[in-house]
Each structure stands twice: as C-alpha cells, then as structure tokens.
Protein backbone atom coordinates (compact mmCIF):
# COMPACT_ATOMS: atom_id res chain seq x y z
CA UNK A 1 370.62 129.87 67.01
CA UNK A 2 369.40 128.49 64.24
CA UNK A 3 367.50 130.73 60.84
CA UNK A 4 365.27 129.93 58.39
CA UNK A 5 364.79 131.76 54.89
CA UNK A 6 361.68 130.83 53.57
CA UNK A 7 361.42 132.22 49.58
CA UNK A 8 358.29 131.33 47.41
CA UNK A 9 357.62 132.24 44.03
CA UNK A 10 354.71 132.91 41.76
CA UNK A 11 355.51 132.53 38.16
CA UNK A 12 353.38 132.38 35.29
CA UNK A 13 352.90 128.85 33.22
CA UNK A 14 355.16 130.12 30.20
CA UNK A 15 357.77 131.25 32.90
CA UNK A 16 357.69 126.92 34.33
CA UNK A 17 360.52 125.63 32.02
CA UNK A 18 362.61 128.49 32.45
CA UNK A 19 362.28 128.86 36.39
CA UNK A 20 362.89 125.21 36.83
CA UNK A 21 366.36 125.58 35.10
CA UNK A 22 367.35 128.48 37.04
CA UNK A 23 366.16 126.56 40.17
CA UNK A 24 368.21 123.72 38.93
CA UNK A 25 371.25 125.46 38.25
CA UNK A 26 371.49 127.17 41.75
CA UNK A 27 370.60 124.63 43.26
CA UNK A 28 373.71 122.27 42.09
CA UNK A 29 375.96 125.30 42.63
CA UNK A 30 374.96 125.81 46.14
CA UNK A 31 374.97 122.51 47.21
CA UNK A 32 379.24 122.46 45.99
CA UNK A 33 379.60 124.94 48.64
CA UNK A 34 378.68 122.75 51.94
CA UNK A 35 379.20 126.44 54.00
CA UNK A 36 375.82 127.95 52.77
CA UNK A 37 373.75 125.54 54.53
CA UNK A 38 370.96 123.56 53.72
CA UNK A 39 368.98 123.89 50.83
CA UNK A 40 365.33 122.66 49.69
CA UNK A 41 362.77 123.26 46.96
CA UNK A 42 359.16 122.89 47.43
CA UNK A 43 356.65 122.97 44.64
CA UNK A 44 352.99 123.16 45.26
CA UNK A 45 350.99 120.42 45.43
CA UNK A 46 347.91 121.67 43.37
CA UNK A 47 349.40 124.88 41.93
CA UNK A 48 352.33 123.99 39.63
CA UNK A 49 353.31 127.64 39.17
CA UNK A 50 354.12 127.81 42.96
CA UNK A 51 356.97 127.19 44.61
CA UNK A 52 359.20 127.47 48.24
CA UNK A 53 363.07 127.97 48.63
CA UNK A 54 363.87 126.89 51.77
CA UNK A 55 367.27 128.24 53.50
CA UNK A 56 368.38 126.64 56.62
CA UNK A 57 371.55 128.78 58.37
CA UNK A 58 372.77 127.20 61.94
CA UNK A 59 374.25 130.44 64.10
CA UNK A 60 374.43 132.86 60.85
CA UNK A 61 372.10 135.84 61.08
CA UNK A 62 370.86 137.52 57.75
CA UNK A 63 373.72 139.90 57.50
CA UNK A 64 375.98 137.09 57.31
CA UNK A 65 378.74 136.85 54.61
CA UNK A 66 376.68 135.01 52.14
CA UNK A 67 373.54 136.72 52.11
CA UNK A 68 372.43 133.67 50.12
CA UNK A 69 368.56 134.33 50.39
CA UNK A 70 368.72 138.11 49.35
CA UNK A 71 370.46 136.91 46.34
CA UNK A 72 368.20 134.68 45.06
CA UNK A 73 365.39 136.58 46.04
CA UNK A 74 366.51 139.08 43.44
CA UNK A 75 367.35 136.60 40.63
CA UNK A 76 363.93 135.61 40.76
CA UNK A 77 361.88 138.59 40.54
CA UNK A 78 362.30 138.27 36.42
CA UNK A 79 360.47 134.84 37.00
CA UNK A 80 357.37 136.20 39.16
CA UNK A 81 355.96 137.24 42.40
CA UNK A 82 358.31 136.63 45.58
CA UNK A 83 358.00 137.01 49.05
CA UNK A 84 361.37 136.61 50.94
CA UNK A 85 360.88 135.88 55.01
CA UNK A 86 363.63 135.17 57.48
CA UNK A 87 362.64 133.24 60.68
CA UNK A 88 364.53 132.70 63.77
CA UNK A 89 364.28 129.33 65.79
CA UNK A 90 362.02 129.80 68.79
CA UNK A 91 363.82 128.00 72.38
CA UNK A 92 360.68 126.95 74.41
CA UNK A 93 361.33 126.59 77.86
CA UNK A 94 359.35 123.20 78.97
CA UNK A 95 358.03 123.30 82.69
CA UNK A 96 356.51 119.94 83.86
C-alpha cells in the first residue's frame, strides 16, 4: 500500500529567504537517507509565499519509524500556516 503526506505552507514574504533554506537543508539531508522515501517541493505558481511538501512512503503507515512528515510539519510552524494530510492509495477494481 502505498501513502502520501501532502504538507503545504503559508509563510509571510519576510519569512521567503529563510523558509527556502530550511527547505533546502532538509531536503539534502533527507534525500542521504534513500529509506525515507521520496521527496518533492512544490511552490505555487502565482503565490510565491505558498508552498507543498510532498512525502511518498511505499507499505509504511504514518506510525512508521520515521514519522518524517510529523516532523517537518512541526519545524515549520515558526515559518507560517501548515496543514499536514496523509493519504492512502486508493486500489480500483476495473470491471469491463
């Protein structure tokens, strides 16, 4: 089964430089550990203060060891508004 984290975040304009170096910095230290899955960053095509965190976890569950999402849903609360959402993989059964 596979999960999805989706994390966005609202910051403010004077908040920019500073969240983009935190974004940076996590970003190259999760991507040295290949177990935490993949990784992207989204940033809003007409609002630059927006941006999405997307966690992709084959066959882990939230309550996994690395809790990966929770973590850096906290770390950027001091940047701005977040909303943290896990989603499962739906299976669709075609019938012809």
């Amino acid at each position: 089964m596979s999960y999805l984290e989706i994390i966005q975040i609202r910051t403010a304009k004077t908040n920019q430089k500073l969240l983009n170096e935190f974004l940076s910095t996590w970003f190259a230290q999760v991507n040295e550990n290949e177990k935490m899955g993949k990784v992207k960053i989204y940033k809003h095509i007409n609002l630059e203060t927006d941006y999405s965190v997307h966690i992709e976890l084959n066959g882990k569950t939230k309550n996994d060891e690395n809790q990966l999402g929770e973590r850096l849903t906290l770390a950027l609360k001091e940047f701005g508004i977040v909303n943290h959402s896990v989603w499962v993989e739906q299976q669709l059964n075609k019938k012809l």
